[in-house]
PDB file of N, CA and C in Angstrom:
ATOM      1  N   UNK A   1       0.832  -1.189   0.000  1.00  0.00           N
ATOM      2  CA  UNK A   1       0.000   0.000   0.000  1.00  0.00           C
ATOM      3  C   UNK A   1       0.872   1.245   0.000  1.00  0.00           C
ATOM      4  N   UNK A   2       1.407   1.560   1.436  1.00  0.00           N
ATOM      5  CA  UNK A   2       2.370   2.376   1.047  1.00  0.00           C
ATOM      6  C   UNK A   2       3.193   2.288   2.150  1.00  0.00           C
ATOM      7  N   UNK A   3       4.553   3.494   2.261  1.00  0.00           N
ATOM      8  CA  UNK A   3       5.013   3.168   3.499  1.00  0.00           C
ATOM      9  C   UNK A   3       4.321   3.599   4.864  1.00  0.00           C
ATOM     10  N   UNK A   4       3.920   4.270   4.591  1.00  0.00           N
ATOM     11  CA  UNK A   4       3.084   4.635   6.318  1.00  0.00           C
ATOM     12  C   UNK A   4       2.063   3.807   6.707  1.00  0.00           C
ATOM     13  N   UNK A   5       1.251   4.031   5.483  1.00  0.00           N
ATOM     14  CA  UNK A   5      -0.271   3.054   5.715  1.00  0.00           C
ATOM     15  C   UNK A   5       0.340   1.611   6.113  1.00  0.00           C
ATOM     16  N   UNK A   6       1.496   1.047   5.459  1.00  0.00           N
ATOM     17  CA  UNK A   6       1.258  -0.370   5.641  1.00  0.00           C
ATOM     18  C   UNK A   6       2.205  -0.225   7.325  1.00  0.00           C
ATOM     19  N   UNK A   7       2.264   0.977   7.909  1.00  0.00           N
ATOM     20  CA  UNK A   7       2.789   0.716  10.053  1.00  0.00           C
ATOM     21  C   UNK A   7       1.414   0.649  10.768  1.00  0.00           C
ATOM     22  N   UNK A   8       0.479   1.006  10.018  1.00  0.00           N
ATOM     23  CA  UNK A   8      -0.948   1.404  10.548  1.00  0.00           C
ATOM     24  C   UNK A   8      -1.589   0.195  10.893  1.00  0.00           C
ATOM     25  N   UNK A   9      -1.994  -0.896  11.604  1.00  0.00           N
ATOM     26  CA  UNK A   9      -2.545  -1.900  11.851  1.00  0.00           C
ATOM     27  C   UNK A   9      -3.699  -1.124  13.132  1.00  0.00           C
ATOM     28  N   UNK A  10      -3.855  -0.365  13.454  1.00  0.00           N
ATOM     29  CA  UNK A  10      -4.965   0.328  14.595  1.00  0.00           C
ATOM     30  C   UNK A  10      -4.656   1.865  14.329  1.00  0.00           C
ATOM     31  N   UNK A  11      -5.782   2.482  15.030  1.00  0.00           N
ATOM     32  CA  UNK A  11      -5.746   4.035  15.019  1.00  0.00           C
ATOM     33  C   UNK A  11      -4.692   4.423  15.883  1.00  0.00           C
ATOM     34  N   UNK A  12      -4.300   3.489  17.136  1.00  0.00           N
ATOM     35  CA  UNK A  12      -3.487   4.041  17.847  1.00  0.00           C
ATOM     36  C   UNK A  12      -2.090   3.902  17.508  1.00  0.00           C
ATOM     37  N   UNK A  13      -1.883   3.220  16.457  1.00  0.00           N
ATOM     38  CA  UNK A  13      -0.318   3.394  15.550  1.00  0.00           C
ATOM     39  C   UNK A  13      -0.468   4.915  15.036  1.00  0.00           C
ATOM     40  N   UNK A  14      -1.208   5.895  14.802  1.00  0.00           N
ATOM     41  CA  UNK A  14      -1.179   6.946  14.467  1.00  0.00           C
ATOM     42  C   UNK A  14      -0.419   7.551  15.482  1.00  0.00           C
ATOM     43  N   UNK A  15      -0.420   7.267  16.872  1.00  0.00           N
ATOM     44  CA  UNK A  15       0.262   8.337  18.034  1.00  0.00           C
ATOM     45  C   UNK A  15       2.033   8.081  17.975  1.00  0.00           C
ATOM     46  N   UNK A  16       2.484   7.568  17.158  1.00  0.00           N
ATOM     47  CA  UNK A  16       3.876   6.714  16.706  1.00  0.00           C
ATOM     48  C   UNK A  16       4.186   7.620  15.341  1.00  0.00           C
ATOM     49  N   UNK A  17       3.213   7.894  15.357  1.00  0.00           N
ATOM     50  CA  UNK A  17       3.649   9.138  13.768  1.00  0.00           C
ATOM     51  C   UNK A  17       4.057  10.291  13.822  1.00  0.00           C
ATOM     52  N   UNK A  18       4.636  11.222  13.463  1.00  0.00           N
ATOM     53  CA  UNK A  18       5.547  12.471  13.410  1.00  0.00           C
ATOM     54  C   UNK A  18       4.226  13.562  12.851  1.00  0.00           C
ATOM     55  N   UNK A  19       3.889  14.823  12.872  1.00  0.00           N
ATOM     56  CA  UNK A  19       2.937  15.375  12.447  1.00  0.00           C
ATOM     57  C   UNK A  19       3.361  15.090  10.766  1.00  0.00           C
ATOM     58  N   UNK A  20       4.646  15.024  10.136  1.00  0.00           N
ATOM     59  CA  UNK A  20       5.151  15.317   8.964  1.00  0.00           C
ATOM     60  C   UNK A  20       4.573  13.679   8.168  1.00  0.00           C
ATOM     61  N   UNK A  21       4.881  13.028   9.201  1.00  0.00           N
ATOM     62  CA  UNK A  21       4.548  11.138   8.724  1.00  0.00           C
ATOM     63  C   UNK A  21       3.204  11.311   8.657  1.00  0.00           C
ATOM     64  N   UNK A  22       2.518  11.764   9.510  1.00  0.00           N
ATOM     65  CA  UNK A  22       1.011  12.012   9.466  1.00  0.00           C
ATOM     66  C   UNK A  22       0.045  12.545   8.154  1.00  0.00           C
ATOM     67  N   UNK A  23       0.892  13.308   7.330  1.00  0.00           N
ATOM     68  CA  UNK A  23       0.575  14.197   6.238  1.00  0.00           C
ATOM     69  C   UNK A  23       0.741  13.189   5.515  1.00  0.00           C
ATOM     70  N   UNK A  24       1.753  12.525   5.009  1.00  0.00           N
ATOM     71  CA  UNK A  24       1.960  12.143   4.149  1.00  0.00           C
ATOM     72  C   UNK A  24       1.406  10.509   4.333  1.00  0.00           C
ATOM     73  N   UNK A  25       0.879  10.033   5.411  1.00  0.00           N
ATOM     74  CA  UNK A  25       0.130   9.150   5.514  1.00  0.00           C
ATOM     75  C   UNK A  25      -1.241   9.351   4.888  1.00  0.00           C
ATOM     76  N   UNK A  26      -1.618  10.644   5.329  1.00  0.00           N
ATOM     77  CA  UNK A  26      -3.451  11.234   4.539  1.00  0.00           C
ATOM     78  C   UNK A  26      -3.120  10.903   3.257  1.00  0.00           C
ATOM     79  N   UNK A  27      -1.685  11.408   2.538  1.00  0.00           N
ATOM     80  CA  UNK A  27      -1.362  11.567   1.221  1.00  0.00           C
ATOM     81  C   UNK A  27      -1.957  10.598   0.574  1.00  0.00           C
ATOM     82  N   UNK A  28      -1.072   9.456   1.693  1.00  0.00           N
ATOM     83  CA  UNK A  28      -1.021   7.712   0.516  1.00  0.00           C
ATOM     84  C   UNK A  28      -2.328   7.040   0.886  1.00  0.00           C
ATOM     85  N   UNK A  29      -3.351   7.761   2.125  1.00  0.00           N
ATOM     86  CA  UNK A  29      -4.748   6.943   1.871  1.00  0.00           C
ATOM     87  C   UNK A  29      -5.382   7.803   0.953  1.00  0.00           C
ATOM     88  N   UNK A  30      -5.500   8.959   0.530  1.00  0.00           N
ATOM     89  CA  UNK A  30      -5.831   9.909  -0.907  1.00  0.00           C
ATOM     90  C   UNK A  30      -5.967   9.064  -1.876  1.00  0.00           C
ATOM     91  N   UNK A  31      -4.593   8.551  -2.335  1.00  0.00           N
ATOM     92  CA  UNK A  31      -4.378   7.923  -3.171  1.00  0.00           C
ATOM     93  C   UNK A  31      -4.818   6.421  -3.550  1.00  0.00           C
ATOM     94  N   UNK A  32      -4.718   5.709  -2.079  1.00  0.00           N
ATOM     95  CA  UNK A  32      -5.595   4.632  -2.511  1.00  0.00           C
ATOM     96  C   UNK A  32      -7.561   4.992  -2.556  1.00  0.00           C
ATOM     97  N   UNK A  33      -7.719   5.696  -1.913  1.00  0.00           N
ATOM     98  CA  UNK A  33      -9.261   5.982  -1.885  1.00  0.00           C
ATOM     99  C   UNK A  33      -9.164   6.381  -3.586  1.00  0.00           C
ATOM    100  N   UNK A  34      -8.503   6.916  -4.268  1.00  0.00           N
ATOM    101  CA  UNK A  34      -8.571   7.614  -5.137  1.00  0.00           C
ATOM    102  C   UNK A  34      -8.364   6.534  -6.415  1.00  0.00           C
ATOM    103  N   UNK A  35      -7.354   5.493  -6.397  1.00  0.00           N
ATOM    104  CA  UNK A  35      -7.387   4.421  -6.694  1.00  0.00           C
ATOM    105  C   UNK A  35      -8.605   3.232  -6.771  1.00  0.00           C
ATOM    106  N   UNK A  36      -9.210   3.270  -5.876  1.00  0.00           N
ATOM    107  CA  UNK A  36     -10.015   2.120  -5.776  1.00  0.00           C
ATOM    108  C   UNK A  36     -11.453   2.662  -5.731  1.00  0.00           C
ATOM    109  N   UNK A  37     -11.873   3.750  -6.045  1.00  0.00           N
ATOM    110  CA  UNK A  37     -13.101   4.523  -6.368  1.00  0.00           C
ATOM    111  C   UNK A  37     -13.006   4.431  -7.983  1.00  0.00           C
ATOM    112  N   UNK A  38     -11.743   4.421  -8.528  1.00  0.00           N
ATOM    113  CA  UNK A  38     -11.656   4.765  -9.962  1.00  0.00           C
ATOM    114  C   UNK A  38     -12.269   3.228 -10.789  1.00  0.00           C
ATOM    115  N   UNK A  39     -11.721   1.966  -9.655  1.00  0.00           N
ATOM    116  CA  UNK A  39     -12.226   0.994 -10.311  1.00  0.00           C
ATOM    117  C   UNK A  39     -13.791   0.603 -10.134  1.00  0.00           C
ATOM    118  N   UNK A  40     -14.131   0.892  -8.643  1.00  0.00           N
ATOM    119  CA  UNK A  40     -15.066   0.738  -7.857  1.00  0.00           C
ATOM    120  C   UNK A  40     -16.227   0.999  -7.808  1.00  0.00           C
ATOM    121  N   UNK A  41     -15.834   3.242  -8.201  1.00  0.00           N
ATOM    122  CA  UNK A  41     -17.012   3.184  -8.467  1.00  0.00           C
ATOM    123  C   UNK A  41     -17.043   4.036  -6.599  1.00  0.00           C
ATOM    124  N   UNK A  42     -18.020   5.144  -6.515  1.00  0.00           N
ATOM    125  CA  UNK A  42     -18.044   5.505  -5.249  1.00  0.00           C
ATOM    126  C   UNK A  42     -18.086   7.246  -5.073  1.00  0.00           C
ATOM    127  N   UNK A  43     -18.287   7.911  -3.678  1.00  0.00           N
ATOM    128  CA  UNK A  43     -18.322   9.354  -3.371  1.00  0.00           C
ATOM    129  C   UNK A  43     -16.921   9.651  -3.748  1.00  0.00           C
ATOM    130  N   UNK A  44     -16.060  10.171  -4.523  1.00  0.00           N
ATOM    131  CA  UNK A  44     -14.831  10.466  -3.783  1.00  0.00           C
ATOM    132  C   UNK A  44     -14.470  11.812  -3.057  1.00  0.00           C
ATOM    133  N   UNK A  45     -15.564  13.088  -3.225  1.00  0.00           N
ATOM    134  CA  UNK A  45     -15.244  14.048  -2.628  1.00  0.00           C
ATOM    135  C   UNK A  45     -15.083  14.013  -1.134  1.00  0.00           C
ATOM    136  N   UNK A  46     -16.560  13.368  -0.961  1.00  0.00           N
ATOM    137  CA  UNK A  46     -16.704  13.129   0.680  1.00  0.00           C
ATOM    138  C   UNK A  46     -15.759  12.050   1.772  1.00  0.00           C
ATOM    139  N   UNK A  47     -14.944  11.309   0.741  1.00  0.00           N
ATOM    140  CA  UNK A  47     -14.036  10.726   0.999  1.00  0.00           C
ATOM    141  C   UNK A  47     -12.392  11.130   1.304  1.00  0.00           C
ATOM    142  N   UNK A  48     -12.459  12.402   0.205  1.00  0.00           N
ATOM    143  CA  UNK A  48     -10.750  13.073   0.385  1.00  0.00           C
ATOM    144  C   UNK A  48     -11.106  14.011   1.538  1.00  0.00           C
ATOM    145  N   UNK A  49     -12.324  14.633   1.310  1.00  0.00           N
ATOM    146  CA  UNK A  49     -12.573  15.540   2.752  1.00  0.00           C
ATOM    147  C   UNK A  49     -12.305  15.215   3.931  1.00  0.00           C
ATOM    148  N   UNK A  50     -12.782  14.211   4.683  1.00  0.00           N
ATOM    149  CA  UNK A  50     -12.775  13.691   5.128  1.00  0.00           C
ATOM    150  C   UNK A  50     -11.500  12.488   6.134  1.00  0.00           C
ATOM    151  N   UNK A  51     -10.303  12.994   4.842  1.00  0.00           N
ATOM    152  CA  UNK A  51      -8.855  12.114   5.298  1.00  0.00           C
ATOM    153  C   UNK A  51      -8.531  12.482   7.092  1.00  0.00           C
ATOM    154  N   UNK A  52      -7.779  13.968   6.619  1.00  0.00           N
ATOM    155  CA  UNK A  52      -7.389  14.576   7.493  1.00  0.00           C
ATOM    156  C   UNK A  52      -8.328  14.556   8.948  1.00  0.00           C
ATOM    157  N   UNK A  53      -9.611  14.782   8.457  1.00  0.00           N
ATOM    158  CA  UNK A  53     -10.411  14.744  10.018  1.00  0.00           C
ATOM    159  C   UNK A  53     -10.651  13.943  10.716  1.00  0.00           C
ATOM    160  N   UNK A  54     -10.546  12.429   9.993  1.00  0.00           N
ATOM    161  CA  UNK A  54     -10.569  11.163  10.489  1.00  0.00           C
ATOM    162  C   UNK A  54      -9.224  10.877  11.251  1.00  0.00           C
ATOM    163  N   UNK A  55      -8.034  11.096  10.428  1.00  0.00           N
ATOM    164  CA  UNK A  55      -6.726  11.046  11.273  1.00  0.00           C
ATOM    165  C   UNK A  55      -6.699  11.607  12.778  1.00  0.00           C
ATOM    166  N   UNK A  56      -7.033  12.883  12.639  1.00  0.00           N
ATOM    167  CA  UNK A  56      -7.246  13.963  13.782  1.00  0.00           C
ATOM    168  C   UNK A  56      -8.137  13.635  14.972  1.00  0.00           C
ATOM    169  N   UNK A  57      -9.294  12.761  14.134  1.00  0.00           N
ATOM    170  CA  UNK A  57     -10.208  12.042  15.472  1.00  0.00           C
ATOM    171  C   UNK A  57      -9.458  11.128  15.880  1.00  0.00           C
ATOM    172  N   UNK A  58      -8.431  10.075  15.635  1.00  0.00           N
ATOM    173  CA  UNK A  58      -7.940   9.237  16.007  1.00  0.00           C
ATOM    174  C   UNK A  58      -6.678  10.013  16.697  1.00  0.00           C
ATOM    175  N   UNK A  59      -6.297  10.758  16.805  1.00  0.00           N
ATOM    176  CA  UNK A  59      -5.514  11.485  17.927  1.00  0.00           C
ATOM    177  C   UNK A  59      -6.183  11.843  18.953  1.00  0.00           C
ATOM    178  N   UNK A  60      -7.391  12.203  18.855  1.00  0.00           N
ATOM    179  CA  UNK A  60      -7.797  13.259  19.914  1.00  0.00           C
ATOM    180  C   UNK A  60      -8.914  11.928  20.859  1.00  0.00           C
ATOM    181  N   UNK A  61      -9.363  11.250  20.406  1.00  0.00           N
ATOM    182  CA  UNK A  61      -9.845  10.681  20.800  1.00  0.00           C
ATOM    183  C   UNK A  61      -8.907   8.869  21.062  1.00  0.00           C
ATOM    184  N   UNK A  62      -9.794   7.634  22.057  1.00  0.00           N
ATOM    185  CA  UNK A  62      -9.631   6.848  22.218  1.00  0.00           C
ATOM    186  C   UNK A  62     -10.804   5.899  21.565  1.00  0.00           C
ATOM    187  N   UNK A  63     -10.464   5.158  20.117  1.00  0.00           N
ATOM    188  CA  UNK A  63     -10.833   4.247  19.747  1.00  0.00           C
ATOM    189  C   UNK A  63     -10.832   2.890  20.274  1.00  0.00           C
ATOM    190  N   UNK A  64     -11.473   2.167  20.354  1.00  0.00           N
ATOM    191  CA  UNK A  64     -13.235   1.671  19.940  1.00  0.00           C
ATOM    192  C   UNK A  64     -13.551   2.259  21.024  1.00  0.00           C
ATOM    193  N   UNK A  65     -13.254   2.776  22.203  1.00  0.00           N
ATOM    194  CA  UNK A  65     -14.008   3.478  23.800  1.00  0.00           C
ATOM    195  C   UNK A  65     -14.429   4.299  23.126  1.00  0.00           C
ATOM    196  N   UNK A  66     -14.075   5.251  22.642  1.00  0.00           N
ATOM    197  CA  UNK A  66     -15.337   6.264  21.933  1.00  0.00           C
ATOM    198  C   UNK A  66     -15.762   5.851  20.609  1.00  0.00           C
ATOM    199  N   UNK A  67     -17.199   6.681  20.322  1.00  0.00           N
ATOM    200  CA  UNK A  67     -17.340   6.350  19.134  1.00  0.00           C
ATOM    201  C   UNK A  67     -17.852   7.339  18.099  1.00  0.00           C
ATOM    202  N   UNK A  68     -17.625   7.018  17.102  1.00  0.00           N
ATOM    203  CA  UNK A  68     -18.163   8.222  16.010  1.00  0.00           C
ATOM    204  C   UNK A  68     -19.183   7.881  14.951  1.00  0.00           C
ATOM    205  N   UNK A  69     -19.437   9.161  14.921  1.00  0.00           N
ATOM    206  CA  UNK A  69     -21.191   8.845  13.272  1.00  0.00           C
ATOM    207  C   UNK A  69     -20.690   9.845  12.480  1.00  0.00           C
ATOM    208  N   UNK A  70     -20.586   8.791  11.440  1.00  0.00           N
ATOM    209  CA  UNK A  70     -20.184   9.380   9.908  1.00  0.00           C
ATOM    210  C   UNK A  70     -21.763  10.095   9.714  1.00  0.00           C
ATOM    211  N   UNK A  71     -21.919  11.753   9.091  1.00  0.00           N
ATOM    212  CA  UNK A  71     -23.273  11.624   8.864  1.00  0.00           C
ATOM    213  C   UNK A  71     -23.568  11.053   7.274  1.00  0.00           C
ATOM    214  N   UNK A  72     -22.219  10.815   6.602  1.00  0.00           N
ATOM    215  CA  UNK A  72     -22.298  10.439   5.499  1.00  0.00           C
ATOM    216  C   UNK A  72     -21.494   9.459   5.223  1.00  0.00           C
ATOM    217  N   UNK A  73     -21.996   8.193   4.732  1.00  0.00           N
ATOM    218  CA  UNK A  73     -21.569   6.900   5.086  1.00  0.00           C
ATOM    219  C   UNK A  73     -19.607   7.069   4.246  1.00  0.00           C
ATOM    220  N   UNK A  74     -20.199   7.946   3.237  1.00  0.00           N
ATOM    221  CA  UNK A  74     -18.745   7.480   2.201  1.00  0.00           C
ATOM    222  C   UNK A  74     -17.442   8.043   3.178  1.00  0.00           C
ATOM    223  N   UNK A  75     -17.630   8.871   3.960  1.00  0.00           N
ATOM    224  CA  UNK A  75     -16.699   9.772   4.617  1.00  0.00           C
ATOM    225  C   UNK A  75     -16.280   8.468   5.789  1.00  0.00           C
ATOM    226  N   UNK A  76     -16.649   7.617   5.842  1.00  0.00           N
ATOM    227  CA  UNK A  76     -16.019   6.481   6.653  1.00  0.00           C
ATOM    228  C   UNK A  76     -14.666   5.881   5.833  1.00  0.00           C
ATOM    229  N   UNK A  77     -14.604   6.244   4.772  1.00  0.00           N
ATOM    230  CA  UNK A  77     -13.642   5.484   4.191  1.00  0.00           C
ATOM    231  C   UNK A  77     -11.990   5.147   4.956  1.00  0.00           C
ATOM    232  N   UNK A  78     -11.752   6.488   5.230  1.00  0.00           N
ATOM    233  CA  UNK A  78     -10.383   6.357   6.188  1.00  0.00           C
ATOM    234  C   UNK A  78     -10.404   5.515   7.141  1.00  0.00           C
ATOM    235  N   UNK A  79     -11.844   5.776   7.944  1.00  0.00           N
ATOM    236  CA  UNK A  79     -12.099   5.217   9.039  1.00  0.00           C
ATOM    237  C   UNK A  79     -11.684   3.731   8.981  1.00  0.00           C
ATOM    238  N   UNK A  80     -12.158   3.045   7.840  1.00  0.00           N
ATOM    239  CA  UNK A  80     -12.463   1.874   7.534  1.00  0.00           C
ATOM    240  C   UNK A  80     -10.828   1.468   7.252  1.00  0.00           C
ATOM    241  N   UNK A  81     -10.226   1.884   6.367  1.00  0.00           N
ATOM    242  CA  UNK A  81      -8.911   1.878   6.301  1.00  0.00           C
ATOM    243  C   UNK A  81      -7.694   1.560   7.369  1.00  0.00           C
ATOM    244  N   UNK A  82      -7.774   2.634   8.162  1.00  0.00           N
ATOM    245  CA  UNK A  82      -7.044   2.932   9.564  1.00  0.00           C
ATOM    246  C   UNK A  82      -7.327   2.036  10.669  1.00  0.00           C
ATOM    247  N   UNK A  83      -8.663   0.931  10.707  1.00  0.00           N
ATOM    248  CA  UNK A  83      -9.367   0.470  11.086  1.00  0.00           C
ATOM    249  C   UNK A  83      -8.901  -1.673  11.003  1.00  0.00           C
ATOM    250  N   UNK A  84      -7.908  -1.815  10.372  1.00  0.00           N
ATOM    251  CA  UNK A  84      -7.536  -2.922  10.023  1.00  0.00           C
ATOM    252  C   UNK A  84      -8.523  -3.583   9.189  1.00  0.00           C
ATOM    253  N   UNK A  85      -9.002  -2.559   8.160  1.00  0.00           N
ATOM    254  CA  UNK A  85      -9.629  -3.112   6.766  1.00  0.00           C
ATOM    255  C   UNK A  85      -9.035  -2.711   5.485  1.00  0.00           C
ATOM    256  N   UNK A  86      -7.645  -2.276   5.606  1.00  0.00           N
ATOM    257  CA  UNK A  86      -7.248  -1.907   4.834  1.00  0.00           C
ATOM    258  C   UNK A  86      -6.995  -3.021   3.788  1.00  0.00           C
ATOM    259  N   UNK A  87      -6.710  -4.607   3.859  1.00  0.00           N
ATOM    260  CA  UNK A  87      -6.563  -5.176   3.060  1.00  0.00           C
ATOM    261  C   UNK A  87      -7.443  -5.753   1.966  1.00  0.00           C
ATOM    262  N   UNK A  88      -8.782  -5.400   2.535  1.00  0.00           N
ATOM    263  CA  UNK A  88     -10.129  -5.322   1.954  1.00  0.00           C
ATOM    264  C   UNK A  88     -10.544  -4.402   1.651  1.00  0.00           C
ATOM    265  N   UNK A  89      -9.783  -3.173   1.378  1.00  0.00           N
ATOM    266  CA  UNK A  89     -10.398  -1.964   1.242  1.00  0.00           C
ATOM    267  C   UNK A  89     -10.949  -2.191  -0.736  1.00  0.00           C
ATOM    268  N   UNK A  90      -9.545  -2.491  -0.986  1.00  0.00           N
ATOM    269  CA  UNK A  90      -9.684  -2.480  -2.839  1.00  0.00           C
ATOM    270  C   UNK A  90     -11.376  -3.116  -3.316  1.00  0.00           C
ATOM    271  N   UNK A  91     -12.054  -4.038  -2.492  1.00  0.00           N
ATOM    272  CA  UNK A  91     -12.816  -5.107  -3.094  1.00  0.00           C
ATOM    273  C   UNK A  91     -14.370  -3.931  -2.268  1.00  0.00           C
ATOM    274  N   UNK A  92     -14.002  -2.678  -1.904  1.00  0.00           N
ATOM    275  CA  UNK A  92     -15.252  -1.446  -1.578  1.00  0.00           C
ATOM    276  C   UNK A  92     -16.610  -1.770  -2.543  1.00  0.00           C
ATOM    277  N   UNK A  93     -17.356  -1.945  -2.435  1.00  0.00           N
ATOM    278  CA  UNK A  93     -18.584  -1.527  -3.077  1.00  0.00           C
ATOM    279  C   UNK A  93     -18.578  -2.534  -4.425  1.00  0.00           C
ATOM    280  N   UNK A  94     -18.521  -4.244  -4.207  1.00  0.00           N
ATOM    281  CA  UNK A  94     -18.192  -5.316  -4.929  1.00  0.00           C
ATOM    282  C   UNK A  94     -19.123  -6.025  -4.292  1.00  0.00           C
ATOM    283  N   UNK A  95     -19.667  -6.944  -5.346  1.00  0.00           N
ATOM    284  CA  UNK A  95     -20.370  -8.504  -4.723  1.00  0.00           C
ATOM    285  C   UNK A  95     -19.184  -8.993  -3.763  1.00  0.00           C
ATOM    286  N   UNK A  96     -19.841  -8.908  -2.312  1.00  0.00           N
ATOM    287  CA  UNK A  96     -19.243  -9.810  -1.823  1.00  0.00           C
ATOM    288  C   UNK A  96     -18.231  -9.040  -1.070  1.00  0.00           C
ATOM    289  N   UNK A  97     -17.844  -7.889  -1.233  1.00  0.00           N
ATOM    290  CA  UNK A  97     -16.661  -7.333  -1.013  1.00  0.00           C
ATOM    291  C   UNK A  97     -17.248  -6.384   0.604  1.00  0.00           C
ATOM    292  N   UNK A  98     -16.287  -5.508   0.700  1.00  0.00           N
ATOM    293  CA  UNK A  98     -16.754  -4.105   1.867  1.00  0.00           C
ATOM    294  C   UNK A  98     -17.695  -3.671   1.432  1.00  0.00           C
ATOM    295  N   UNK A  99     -18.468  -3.080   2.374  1.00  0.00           N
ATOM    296  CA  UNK A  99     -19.703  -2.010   2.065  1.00  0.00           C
ATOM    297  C   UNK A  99     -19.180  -0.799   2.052  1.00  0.00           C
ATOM    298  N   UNK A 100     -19.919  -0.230   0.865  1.00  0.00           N
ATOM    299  CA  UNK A 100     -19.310   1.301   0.307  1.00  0.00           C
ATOM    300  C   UNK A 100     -19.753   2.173   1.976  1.00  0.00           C
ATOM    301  N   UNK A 101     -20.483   1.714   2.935  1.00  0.00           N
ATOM    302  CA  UNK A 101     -21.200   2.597   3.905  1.00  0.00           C
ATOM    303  C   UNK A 101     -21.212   1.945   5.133  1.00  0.00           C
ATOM    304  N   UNK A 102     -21.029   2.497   6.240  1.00  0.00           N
ATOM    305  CA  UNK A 102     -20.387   1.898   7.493  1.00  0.00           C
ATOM    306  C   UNK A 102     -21.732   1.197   7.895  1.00  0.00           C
ATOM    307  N   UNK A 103     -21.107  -0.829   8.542  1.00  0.00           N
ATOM    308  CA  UNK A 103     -21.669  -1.810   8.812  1.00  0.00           C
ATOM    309  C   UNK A 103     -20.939  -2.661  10.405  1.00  0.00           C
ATOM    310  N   UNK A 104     -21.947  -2.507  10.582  1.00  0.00           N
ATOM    311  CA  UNK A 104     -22.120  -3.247  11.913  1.00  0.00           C
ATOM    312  C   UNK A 104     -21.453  -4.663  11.656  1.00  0.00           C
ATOM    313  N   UNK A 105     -22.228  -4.970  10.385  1.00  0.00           N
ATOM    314  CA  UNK A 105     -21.267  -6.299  10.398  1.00  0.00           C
ATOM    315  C   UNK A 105     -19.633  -6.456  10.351  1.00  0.00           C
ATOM    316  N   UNK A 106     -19.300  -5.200   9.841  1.00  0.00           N
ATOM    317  CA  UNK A 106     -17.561  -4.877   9.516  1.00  0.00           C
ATOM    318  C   UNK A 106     -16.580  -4.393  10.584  1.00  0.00           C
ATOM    319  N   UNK A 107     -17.892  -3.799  11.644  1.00  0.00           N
ATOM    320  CA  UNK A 107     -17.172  -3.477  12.823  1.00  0.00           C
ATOM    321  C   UNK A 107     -16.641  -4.312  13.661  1.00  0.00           C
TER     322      UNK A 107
END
């Protein structure tokens, strides 16, 4: 995936990141969101929006103890990512694959 994304196995590998590693981590999930919408199919605005603020909740907050509501399902994407679904991320919005929109069953 890339080099940052692939240290990321939980949100709390984010507190191990440098603000500078941090950027360029949003960068390389950009890019795969941006990647796998192209095959997929999907929101991508509400998805790049969305990078940075998802990172930022996972600093400021303590994941799975707290919790958050996407009000718009596609803007989960990072979430889902950062989330140890990243290896299933590519197969988004596929028979069979991830749900393009946050699932109880995925949690």
């Amino acid at each position: 995936m890339g080099e940052y994304l692939d240290r990321i196995g939980d949100p709390s590998d984010l507190r191990d990141l440098t603000d500078e590693e941090i950027s360029l981590l949003c960068e390389e999930i950009r890019q795969e969101i941006i990647a796998v919408t192209a095959q997929n199919g999907g929101h991508l605005a509400s998805s790049l929006g969305a990078v940075e603020l998802t990172a930022a909740a996972f600093l400021a907050y303590d994941f799975p103890r707290d919790r958050i509501v996407w009000d718009v399902g596609h803007q989960s994407y990072t979430h889902k990512i950062l989330t140890g679904r990243k290896e299933g991320f590519d197969d988004i919005r596929t028979y069979g694959g991830m749900s393009g929109f946050p699932n109880h069953k995925e949690s």
